[in-house]
Protein backbone atom coordinates (compact mmCIF):
# COMPACT_ATOMS: atom_id res chain seq x y z
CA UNK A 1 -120.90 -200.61 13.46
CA UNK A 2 -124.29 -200.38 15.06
CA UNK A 3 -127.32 -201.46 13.56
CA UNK A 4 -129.69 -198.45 13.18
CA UNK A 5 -132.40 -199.32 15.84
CA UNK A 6 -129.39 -200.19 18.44
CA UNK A 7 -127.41 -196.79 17.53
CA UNK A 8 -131.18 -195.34 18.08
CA UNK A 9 -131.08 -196.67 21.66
CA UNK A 10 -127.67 -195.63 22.45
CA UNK A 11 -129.09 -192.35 21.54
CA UNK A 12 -131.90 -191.94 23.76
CA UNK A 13 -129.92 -193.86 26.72
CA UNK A 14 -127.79 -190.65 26.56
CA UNK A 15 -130.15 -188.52 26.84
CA UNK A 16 -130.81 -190.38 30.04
CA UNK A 17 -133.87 -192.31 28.48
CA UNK A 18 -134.91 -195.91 30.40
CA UNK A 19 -134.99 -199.14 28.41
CA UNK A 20 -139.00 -199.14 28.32
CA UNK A 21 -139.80 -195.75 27.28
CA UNK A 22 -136.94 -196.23 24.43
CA UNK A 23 -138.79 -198.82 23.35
CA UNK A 24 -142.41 -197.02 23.18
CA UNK A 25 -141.07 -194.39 21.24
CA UNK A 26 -139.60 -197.00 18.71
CA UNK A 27 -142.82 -198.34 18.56
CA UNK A 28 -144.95 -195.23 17.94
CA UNK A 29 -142.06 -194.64 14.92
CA UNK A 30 -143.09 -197.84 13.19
CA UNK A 31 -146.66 -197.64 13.68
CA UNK A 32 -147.03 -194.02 13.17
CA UNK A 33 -150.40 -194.78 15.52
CA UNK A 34 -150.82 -193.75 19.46
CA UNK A 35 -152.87 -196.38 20.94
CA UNK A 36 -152.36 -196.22 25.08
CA UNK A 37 -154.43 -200.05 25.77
CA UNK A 38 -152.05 -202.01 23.25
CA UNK A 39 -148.98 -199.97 24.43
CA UNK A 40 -149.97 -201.15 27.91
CA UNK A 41 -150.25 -204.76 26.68
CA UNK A 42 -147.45 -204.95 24.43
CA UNK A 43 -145.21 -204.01 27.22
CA UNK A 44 -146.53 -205.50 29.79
CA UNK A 45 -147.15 -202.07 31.96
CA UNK A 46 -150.94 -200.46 32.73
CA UNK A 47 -151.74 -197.32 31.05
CA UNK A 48 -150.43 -194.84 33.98
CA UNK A 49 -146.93 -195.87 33.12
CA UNK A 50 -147.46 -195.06 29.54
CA UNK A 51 -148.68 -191.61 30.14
CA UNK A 52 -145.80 -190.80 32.01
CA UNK A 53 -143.77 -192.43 28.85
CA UNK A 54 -145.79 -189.97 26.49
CA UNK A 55 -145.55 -186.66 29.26
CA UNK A 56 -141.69 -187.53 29.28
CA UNK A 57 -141.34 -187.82 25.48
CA UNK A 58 -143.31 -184.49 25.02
CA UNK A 59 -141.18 -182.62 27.52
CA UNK A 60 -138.32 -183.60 25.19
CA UNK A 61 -139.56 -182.09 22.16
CA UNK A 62 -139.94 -185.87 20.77
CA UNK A 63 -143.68 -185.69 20.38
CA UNK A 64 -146.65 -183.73 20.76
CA UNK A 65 -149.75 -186.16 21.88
CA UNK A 66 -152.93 -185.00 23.36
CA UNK A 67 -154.94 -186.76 26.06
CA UNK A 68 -158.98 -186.78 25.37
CA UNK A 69 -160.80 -188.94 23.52
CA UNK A 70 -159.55 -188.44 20.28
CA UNK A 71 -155.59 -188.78 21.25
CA UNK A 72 -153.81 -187.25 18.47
CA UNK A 73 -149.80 -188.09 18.01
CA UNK A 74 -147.85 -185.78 16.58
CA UNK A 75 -144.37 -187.36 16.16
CA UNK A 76 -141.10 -184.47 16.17
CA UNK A 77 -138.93 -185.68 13.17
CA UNK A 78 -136.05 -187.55 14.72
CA UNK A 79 -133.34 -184.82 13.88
CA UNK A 80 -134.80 -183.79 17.19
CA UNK A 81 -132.78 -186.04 18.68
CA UNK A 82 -129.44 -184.84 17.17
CA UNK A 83 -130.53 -181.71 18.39
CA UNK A 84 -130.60 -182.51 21.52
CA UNK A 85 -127.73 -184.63 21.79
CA UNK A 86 -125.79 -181.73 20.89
CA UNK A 87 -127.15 -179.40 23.54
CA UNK A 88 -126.01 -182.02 25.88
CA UNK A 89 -122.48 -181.94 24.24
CA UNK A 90 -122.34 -178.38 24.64
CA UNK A 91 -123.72 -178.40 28.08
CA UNK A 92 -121.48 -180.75 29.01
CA UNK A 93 -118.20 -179.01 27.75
CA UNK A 94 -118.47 -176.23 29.57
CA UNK A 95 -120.13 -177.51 32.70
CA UNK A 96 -116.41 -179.56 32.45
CA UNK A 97 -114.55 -176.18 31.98
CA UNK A 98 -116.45 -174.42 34.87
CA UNK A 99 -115.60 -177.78 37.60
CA UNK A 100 -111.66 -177.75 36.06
CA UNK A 101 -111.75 -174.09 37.53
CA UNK A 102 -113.33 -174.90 40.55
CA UNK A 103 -111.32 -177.94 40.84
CA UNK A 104 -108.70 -176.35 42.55
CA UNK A 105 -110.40 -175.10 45.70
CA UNK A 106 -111.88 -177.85 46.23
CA UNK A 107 -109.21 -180.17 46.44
CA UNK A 108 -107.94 -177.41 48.67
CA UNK A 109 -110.87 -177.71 50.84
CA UNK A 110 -110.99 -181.20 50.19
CA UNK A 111 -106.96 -181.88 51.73
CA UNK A 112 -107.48 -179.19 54.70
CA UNK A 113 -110.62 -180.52 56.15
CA UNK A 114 -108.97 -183.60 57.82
CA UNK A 115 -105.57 -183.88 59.38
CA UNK A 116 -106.08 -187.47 59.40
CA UNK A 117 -104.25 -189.52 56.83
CA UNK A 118 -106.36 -191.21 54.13
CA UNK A 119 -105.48 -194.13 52.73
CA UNK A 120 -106.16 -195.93 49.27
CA UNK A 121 -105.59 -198.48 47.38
CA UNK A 122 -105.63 -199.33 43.57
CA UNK A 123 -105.15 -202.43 41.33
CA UNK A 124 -105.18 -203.37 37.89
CA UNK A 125 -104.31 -201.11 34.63
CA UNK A 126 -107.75 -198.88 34.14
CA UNK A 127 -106.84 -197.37 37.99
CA UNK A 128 -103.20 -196.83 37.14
CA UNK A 129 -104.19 -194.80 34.76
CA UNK A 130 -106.99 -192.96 36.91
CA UNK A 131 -104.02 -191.98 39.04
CA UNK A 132 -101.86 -190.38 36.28
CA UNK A 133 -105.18 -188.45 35.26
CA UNK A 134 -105.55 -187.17 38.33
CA UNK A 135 -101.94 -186.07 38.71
CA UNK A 136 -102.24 -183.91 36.00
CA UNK A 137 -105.98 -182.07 37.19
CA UNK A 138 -104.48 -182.07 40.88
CA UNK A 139 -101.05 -180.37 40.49
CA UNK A 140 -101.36 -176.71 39.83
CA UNK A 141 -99.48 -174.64 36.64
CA UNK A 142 -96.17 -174.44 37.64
CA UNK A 143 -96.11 -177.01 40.37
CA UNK A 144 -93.51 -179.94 40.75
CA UNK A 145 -94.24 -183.61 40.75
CA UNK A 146 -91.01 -185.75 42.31
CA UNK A 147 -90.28 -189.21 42.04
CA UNK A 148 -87.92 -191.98 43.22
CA UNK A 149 -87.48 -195.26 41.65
CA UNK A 150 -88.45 -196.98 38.00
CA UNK A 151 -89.77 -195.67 34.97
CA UNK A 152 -89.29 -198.15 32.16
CA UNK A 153 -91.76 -201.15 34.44
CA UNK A 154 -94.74 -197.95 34.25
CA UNK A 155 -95.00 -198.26 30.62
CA UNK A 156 -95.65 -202.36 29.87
CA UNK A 157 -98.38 -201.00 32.53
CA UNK A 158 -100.28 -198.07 30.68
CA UNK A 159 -98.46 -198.23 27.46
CA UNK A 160 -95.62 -196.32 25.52
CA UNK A 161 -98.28 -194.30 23.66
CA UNK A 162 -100.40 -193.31 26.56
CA UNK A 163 -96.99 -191.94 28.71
CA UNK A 164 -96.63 -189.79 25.57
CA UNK A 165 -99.51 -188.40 25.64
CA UNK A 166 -99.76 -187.66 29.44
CA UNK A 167 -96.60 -186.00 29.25
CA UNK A 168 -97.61 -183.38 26.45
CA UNK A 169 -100.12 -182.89 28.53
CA UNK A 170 -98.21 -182.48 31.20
CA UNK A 171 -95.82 -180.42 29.18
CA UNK A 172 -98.82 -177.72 28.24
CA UNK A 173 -99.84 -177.29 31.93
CA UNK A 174 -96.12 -176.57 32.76
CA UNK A 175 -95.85 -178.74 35.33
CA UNK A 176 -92.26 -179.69 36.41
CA UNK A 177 -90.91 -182.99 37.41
CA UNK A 178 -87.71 -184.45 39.30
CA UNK A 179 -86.76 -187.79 39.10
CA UNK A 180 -84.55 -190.00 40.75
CA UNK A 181 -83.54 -193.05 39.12
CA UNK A 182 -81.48 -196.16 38.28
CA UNK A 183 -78.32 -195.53 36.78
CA UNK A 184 -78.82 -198.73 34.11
CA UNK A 185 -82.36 -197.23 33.59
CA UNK A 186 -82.29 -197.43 29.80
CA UNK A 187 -85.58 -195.09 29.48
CA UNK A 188 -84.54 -192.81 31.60
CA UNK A 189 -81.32 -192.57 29.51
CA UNK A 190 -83.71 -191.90 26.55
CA UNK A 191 -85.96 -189.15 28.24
CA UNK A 192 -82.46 -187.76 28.75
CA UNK A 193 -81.54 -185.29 25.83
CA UNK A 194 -84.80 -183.80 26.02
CA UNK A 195 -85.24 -182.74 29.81
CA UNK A 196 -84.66 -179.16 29.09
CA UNK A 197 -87.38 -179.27 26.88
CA UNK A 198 -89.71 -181.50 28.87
CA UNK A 199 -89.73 -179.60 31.79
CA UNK A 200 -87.53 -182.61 33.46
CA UNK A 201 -84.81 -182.95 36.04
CA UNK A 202 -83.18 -185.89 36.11
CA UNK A 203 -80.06 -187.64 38.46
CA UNK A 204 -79.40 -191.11 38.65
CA UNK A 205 -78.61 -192.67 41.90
CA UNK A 206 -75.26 -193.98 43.30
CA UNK A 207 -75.26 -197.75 42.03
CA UNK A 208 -74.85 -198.65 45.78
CA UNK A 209 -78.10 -197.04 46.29
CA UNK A 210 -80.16 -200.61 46.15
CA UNK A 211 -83.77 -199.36 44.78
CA UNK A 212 -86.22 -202.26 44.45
CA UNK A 213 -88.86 -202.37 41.84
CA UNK A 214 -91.35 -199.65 42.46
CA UNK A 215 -91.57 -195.95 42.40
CA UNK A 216 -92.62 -193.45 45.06
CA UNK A 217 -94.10 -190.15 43.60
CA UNK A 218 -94.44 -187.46 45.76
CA UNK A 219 -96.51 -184.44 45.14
CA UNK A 220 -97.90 -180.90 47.98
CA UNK A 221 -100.37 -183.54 49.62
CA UNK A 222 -100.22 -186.68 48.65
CA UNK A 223 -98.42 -189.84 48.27
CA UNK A 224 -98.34 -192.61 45.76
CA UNK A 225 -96.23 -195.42 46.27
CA UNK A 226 -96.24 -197.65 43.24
CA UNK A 227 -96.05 -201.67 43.77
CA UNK A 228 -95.68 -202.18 39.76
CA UNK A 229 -95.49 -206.22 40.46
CA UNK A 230 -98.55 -206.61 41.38
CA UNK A 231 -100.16 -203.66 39.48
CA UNK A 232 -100.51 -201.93 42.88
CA UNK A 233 -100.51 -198.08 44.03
CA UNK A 234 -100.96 -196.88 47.73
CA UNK A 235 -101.99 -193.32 48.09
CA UNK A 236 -101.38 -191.42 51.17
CA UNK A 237 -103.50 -188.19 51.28
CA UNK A 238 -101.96 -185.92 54.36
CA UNK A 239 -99.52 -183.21 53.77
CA UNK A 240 -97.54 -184.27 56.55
CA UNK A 241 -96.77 -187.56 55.36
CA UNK A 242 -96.14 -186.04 51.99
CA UNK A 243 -93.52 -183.36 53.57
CA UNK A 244 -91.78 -185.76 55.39
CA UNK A 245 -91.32 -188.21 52.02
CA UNK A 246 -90.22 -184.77 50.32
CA UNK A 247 -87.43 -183.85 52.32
CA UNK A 248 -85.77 -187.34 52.33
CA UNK A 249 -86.08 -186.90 48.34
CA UNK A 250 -84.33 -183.61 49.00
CA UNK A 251 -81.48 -185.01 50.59
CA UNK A 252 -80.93 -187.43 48.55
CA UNK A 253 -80.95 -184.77 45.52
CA UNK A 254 -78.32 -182.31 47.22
CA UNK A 255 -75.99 -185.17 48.18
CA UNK A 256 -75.90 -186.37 44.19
């Protein structure tokens, strides 16, 4: 739980306020009493930079001060700030709704611009993650994710519940998925009865087929091989790459 002035600061930090001018406008709440030379040398700024505190304040809504002699202050009552945090909510929701739509040229932009490979590389939990977010805004309703290799290693990664959660997701944007997999896979055995309903494919390899730990997922452009050891993912961006990797999954699929 925040204390009030700290949830205060939070406030005005997301409404892209800087440390110093949160901290004037605290100050003219308590004192009630708009004094520029004593702003300047409690702070330890001149007077210029506490105008343009004040001017940025007032083009917020957050107070109304004027500048001659007699330098009123006319302080907006803090729901302002509610206000206005709310605006930014909204703004910001649909701003995200108009970029998922446009999202998809992009990327198509984005993967046609270069025949060159591009490679990358991420570690730890937080980017494992990243990757499975972006799976899900990259693929296209209807479109097919394949992979080769482990499933049961992913989840002491990102966790049970978070798997769940990426697959209803998953689920709601219709987006298909093949796997090929261990046959003493216990989790995959579990997904099992429900790949009908989960949009899910599933064959398990020959047990001569020697997999090693990791998992290859293979989707129109890209590439992710997954070092699950190490906490590890290599993505290959190139359609190329990613149709050659796709038709050795396909022969492996027809020949099960």
């Amino acid at each position: 739980m925040y204390s009030k002035s700290k949830l205060l600061e939070k406030a005005l930090a997301q409404l892209g306020f800087e440390l110093l001018e949160i901290e004037v406008y605290q100050s003219l709440l308590e004192t009630r009493k708009l004094n520029i030379k004593n702003l300047a040398l409690k702070f330890g700024t001149n007077r210029v930079k506490i105008y343009q505190i004040l001017d940025k304040l007032q083009l917020q809504g957050l107070l109304n001060y004027s500048k001659g002699t007699a330098r009123e202050l006319n302080l907006e009552s803090p729901s302002k700030i509610l206000g206005l945090l709310k605006f930014q909510e909204a703004e910001t929701s649909r701003l995200s709704k108009d970029f998922s739509d446009f999202l998809p040229d992009l990327l198509t932009n984005f993967f046609n611009s270069s025949s060159k490979p591009i490679f990358k590389v991420y570690e730890g939990k937080a980017q494992f993650m990243g990757i499975f977010n972006q799976i899900l805004e990259e693929l296209k309703p209807e479109q097919e994710l394949v992979v080769l290799g482990e499933g049961e290693d992913f989840i002491d990664i990102i966790y049970l519940d978070y798997f769940r959660e990426w697959m209803k997701k998953r689920i709601i944007k219709k987006l298909r998925v093949r796997i090929l997999g261990r046959p003493e896979n216990s989790f995959l055995k579990e997904l099992a009865p429900n790949n009908e309903k989960e949009l899910r494919q599933l064959k398990f390899l020959p047990v001569s087929f020697k997999l090693t730990e990791g998992n290859l997922f293979i989707m129109e452009n890209k590439v992710i091989i997954w070092n699950t050891i190490q906490v590890q993912a290599v993505v290959i961006e190139n359609k190329a790459i990613a149709s050659f990797f796709k038709g050795i999954f396909e022969g492996i699929w027809r020949s099960i």
